[in-house]
PDB file of N, CA and C in Angstrom:
ATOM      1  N   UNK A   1    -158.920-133.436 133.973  1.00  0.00           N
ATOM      2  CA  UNK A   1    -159.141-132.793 135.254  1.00  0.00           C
ATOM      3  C   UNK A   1    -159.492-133.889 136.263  1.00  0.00           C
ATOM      4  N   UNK A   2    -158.695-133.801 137.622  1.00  0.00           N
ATOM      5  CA  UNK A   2    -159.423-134.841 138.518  1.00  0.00           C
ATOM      6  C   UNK A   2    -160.361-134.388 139.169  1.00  0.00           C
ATOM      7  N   UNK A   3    -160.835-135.217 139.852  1.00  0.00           N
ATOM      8  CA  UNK A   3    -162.089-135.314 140.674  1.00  0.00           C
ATOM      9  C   UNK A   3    -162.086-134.108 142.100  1.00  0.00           C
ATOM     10  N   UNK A   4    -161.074-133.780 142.002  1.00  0.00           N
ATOM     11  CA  UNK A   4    -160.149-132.936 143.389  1.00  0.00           C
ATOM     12  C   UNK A   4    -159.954-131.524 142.685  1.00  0.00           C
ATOM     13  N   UNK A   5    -159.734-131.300 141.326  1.00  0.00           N
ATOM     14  CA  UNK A   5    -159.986-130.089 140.440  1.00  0.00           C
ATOM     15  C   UNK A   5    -161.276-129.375 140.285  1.00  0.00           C
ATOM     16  N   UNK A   6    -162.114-130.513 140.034  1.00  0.00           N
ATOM     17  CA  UNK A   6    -163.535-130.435 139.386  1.00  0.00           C
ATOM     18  C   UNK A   6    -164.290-129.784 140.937  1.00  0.00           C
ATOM     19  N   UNK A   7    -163.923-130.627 142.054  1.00  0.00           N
ATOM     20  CA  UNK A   7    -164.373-129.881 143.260  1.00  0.00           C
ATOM     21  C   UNK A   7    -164.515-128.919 143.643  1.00  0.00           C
ATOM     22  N   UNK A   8    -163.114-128.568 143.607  1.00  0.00           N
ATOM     23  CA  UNK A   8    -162.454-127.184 143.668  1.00  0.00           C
ATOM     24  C   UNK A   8    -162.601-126.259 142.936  1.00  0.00           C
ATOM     25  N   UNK A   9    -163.240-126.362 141.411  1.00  0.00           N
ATOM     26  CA  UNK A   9    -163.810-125.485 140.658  1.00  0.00           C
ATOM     27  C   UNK A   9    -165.168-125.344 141.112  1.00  0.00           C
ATOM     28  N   UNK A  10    -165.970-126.174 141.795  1.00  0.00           N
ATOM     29  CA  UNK A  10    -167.026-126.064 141.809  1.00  0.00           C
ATOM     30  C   UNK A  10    -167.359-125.208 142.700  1.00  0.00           C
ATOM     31  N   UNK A  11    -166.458-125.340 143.972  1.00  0.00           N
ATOM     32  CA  UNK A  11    -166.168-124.401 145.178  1.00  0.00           C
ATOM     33  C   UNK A  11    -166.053-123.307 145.041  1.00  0.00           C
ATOM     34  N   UNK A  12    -165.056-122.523 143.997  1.00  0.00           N
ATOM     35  CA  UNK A  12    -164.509-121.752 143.421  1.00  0.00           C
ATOM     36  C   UNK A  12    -165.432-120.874 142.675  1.00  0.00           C
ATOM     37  N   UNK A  13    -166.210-121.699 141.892  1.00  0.00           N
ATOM     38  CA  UNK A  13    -167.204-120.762 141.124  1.00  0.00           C
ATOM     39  C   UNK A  13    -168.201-120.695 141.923  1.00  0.00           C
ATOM     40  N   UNK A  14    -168.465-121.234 142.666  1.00  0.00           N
ATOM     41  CA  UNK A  14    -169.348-121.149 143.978  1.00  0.00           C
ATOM     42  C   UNK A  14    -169.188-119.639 144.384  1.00  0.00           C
ATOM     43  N   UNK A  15    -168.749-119.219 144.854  1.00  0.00           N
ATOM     44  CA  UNK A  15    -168.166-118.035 145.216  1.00  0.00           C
ATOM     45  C   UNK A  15    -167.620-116.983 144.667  1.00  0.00           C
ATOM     46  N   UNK A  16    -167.406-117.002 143.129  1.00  0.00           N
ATOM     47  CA  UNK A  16    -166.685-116.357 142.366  1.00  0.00           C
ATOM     48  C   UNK A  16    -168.083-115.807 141.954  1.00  0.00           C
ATOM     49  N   UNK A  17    -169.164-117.090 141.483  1.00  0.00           N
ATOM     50  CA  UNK A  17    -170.688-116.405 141.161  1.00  0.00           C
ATOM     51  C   UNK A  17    -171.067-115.252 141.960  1.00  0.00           C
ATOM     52  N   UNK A  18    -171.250-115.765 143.493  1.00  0.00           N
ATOM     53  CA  UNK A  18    -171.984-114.201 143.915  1.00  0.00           C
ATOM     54  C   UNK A  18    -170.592-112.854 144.229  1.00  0.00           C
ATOM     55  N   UNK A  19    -169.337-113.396 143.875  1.00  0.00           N
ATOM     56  CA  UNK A  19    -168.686-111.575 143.833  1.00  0.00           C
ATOM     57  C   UNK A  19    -169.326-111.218 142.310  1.00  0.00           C
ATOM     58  N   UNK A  20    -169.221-111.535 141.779  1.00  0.00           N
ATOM     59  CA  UNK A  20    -169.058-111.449 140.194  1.00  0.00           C
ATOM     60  C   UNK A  20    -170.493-110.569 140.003  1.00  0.00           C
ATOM     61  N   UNK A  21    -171.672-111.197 141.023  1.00  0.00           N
ATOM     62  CA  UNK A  21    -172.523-111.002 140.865  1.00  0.00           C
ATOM     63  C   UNK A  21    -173.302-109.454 141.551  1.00  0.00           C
ATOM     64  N   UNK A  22    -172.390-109.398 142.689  1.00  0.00           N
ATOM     65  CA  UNK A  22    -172.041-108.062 143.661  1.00  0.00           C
ATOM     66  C   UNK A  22    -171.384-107.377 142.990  1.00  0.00           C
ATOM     67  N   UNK A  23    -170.792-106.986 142.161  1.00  0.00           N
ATOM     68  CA  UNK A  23    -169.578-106.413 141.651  1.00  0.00           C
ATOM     69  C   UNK A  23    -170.498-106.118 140.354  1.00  0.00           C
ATOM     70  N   UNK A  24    -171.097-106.671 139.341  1.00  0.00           N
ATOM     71  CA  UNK A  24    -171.437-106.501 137.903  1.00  0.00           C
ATOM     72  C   UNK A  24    -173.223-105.444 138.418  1.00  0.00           C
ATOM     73  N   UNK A  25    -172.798-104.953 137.858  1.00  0.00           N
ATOM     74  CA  UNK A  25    -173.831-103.668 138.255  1.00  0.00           C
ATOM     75  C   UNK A  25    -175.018-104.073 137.467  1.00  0.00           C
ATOM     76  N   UNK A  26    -176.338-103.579 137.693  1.00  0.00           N
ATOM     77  CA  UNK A  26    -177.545-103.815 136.977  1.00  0.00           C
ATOM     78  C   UNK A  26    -178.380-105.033 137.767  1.00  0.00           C
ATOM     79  N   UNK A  27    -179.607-105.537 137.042  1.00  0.00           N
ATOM     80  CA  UNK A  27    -180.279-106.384 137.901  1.00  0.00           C
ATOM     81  C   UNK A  27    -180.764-107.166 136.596  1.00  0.00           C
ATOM     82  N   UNK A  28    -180.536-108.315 136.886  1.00  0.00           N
ATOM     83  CA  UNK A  28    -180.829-109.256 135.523  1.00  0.00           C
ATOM     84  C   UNK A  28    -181.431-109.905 136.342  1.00  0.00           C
ATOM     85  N   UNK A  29    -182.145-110.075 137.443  1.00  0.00           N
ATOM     86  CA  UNK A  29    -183.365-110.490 137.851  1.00  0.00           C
ATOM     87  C   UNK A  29    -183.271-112.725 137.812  1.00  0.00           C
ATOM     88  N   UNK A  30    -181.651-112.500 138.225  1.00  0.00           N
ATOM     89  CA  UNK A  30    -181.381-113.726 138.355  1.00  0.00           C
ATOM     90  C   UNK A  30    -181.471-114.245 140.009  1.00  0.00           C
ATOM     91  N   UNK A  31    -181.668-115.121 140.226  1.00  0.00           N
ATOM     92  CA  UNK A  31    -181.735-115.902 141.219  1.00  0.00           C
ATOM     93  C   UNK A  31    -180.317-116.327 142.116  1.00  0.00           C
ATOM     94  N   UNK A  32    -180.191-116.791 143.258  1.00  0.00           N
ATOM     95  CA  UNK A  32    -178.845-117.391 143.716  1.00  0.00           C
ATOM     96  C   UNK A  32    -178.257-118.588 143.025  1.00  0.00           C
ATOM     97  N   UNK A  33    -179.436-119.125 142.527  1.00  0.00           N
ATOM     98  CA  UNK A  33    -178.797-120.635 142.301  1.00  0.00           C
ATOM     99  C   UNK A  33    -178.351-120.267 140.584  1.00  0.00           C
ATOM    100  N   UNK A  34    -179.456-119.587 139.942  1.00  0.00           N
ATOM    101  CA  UNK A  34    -178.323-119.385 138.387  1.00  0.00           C
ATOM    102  C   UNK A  34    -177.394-118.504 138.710  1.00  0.00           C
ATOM    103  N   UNK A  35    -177.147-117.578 139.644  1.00  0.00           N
ATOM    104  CA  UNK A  35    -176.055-116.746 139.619  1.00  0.00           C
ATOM    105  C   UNK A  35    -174.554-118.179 140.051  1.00  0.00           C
ATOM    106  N   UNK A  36    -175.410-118.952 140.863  1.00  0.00           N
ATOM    107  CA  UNK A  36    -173.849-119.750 141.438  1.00  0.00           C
ATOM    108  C   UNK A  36    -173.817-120.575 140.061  1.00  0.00           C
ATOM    109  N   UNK A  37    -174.866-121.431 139.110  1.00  0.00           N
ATOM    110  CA  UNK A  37    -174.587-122.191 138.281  1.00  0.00           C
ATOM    111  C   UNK A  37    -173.827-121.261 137.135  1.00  0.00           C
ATOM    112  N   UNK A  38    -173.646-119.508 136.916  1.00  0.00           N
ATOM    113  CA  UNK A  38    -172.974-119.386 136.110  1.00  0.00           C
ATOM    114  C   UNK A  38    -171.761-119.081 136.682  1.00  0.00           C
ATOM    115  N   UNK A  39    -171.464-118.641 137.962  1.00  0.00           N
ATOM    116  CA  UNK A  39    -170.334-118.391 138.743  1.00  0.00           C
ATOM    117  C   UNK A  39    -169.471-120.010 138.292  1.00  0.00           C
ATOM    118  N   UNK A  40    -169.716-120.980 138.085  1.00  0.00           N
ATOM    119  CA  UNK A  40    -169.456-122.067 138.297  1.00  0.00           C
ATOM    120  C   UNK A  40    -168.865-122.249 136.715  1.00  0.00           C
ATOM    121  N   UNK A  41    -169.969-122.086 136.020  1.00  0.00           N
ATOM    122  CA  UNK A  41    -169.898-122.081 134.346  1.00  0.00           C
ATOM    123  C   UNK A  41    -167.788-121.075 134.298  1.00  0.00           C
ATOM    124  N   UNK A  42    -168.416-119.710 134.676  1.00  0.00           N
ATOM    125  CA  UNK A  42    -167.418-119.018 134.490  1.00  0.00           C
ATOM    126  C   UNK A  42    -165.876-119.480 135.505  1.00  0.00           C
ATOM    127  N   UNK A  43    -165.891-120.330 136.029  1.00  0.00           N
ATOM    128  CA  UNK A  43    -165.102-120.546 136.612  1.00  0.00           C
ATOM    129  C   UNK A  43    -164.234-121.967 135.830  1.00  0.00           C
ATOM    130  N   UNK A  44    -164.817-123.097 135.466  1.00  0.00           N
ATOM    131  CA  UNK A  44    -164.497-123.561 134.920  1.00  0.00           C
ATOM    132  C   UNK A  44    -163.979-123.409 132.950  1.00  0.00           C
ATOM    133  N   UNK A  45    -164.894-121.968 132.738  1.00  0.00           N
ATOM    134  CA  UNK A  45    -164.111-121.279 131.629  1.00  0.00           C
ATOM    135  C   UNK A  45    -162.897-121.169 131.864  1.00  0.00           C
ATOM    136  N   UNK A  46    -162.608-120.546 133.122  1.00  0.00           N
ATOM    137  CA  UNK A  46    -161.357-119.677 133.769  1.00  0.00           C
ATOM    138  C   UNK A  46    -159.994-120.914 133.526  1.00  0.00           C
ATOM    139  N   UNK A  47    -160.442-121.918 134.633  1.00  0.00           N
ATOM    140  CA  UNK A  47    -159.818-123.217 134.474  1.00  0.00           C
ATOM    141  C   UNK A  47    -159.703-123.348 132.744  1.00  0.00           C
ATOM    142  N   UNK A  48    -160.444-123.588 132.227  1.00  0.00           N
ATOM    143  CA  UNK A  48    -159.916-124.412 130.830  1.00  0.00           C
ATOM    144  C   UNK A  48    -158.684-123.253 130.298  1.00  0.00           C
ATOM    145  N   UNK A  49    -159.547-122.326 130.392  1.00  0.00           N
ATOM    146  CA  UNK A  49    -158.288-121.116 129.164  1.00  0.00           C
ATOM    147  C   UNK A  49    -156.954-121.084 130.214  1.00  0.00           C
ATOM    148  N   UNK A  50    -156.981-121.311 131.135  1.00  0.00           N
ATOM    149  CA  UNK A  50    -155.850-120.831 132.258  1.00  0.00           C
ATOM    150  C   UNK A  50    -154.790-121.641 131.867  1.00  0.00           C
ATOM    151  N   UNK A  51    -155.492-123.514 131.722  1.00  0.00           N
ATOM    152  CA  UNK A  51    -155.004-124.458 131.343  1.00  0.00           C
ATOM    153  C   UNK A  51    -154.012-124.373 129.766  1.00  0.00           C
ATOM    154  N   UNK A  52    -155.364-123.833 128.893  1.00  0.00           N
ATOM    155  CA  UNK A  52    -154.668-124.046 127.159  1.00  0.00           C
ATOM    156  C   UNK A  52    -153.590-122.731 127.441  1.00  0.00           C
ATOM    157  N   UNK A  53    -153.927-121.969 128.356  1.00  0.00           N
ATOM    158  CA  UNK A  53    -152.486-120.883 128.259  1.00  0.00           C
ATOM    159  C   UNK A  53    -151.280-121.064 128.810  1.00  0.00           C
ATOM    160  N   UNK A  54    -151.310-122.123 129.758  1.00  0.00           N
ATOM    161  CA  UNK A  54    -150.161-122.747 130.793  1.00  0.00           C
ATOM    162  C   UNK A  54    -150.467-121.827 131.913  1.00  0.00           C
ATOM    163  N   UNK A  55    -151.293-121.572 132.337  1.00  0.00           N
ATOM    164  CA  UNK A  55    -151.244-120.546 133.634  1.00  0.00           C
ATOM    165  C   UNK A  55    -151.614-121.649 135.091  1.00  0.00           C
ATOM    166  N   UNK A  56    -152.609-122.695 134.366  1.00  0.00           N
ATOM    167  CA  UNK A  56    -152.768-123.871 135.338  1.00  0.00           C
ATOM    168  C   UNK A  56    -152.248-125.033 134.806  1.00  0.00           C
ATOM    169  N   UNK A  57    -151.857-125.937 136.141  1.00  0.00           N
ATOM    170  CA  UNK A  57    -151.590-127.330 135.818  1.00  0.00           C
ATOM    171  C   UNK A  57    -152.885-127.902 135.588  1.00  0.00           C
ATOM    172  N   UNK A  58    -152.807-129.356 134.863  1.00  0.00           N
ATOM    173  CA  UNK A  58    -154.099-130.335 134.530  1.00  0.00           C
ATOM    174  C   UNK A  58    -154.195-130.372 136.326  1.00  0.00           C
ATOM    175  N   UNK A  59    -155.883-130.499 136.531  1.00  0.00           N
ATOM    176  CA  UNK A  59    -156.096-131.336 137.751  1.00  0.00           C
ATOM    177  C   UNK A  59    -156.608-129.937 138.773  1.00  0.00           C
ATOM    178  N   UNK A  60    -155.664-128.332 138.412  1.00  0.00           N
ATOM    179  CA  UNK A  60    -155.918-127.639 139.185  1.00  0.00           C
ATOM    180  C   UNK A  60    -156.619-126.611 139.277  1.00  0.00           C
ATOM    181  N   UNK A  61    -157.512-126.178 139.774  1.00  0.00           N
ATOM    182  CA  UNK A  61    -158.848-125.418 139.573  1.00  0.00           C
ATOM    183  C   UNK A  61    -158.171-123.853 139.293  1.00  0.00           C
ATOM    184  N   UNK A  62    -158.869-123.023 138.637  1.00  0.00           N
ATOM    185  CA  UNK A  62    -159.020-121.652 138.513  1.00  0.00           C
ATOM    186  C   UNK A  62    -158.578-120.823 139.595  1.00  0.00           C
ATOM    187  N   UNK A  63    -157.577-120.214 139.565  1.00  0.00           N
ATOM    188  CA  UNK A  63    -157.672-119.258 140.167  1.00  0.00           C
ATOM    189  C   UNK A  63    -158.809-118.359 140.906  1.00  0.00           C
ATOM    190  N   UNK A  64    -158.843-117.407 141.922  1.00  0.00           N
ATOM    191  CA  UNK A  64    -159.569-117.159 142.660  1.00  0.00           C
ATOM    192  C   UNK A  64    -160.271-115.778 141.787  1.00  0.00           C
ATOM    193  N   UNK A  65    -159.397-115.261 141.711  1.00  0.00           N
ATOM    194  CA  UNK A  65    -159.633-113.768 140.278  1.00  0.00           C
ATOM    195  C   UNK A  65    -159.553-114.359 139.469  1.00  0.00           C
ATOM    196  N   UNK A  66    -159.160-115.341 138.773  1.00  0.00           N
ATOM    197  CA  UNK A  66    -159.571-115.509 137.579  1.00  0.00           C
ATOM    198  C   UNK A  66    -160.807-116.129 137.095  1.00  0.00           C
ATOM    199  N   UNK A  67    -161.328-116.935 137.915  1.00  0.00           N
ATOM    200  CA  UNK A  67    -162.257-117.400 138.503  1.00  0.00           C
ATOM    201  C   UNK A  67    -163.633-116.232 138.321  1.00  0.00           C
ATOM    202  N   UNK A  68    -163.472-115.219 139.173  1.00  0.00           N
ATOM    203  CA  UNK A  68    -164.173-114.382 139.628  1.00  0.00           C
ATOM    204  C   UNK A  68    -164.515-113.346 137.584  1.00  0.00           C
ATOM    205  N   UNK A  69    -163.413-113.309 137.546  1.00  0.00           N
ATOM    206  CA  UNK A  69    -163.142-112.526 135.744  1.00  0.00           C
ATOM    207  C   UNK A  69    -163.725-113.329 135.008  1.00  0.00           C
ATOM    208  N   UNK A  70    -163.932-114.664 135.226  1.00  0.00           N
ATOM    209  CA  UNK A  70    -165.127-115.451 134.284  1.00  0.00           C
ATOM    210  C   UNK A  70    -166.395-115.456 134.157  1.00  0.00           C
ATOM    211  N   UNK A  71    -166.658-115.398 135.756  1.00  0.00           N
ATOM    212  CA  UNK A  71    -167.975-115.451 136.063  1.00  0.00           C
ATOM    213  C   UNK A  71    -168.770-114.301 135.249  1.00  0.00           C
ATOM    214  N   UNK A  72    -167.792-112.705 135.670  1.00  0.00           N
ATOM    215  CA  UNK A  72    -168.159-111.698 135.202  1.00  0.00           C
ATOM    216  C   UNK A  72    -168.661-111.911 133.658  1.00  0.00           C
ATOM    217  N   UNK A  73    -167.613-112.521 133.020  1.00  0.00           N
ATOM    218  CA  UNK A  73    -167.646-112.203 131.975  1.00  0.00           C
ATOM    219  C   UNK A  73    -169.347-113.245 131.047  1.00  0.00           C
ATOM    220  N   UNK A  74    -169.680-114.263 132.276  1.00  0.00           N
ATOM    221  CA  UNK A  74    -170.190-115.262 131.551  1.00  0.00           C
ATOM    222  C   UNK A  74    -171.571-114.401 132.138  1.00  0.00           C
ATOM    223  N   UNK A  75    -171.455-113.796 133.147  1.00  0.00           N
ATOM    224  CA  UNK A  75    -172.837-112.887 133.180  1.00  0.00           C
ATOM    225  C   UNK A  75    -173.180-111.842 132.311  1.00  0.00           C
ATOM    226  N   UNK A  76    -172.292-110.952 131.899  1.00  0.00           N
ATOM    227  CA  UNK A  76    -172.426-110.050 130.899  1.00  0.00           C
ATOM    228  C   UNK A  76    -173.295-110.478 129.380  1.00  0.00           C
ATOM    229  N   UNK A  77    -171.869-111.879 129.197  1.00  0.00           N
ATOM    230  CA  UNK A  77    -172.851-112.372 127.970  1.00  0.00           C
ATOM    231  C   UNK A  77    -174.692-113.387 128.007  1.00  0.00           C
ATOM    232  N   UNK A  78    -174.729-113.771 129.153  1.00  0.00           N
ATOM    233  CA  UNK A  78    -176.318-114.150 129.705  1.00  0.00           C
ATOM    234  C   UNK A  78    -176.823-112.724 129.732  1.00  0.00           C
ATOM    235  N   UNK A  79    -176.513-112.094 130.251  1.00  0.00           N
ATOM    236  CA  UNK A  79    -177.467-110.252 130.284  1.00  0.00           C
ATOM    237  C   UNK A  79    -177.368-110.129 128.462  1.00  0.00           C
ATOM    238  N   UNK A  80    -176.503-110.326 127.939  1.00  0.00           N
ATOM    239  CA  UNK A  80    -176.737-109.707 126.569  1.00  0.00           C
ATOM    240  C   UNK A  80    -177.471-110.030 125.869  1.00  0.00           C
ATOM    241  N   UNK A  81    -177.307-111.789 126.333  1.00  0.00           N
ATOM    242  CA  UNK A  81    -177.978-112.609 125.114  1.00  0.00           C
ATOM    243  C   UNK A  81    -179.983-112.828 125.635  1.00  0.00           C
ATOM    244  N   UNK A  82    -180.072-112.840 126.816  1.00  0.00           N
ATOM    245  CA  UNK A  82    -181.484-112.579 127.694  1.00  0.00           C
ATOM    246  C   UNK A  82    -181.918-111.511 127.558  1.00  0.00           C
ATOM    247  N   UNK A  83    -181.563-110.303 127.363  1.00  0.00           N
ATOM    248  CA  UNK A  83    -181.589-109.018 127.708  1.00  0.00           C
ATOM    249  C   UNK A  83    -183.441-108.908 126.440  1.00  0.00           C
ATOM    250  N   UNK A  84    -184.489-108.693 127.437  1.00  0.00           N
ATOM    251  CA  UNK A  84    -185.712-108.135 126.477  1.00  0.00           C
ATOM    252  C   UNK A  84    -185.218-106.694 126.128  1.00  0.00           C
ATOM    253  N   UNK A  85    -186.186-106.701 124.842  1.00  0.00           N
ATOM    254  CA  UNK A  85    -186.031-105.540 124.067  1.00  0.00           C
ATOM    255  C   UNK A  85    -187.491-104.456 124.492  1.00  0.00           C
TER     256      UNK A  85
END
């Protein structure tokens, strides 16, 4: 990944964090900055699998929904795995 990918993911999950985070219902009593550090997490998920599937070239960041479908997904599993009993 270049340096111009990695940006652009960062941007990407930047923003993908708080839809993801507007959109995923409930209150996990997270903050802006872990919601953007997993928006970010899930975005660069997005990127890698997008990549091993051929959906992205090397170098080019995540899609904008797909992006956003990571984040979701990387919050769900932080709510699951945090989640008190």
């Amino acid at each position: 990944m270049t340096i111009t990918g990695i940006i652009g993911t960062l941007i990407i999950g930047f923003f993908a964090g708080l839809i993801a985070r507007f959109l995923k219902p409930g209150d996990d009593g997270m903050g802006i900055i872990m919601t953007s550090i997993l928006g970010i997490a899930g975005a660069f998920a997005a990127t890698f699998i997008g990549q091993a599937l051929g959906l992205y070239d090397k170098g080019q960041a995540a899609g904008f929904i797909g992006a956003v479908i990571g984040a979701i997904l990387v919050l769900v599993v932080v709510g699951l795995v945090t989640k008190k009993k």
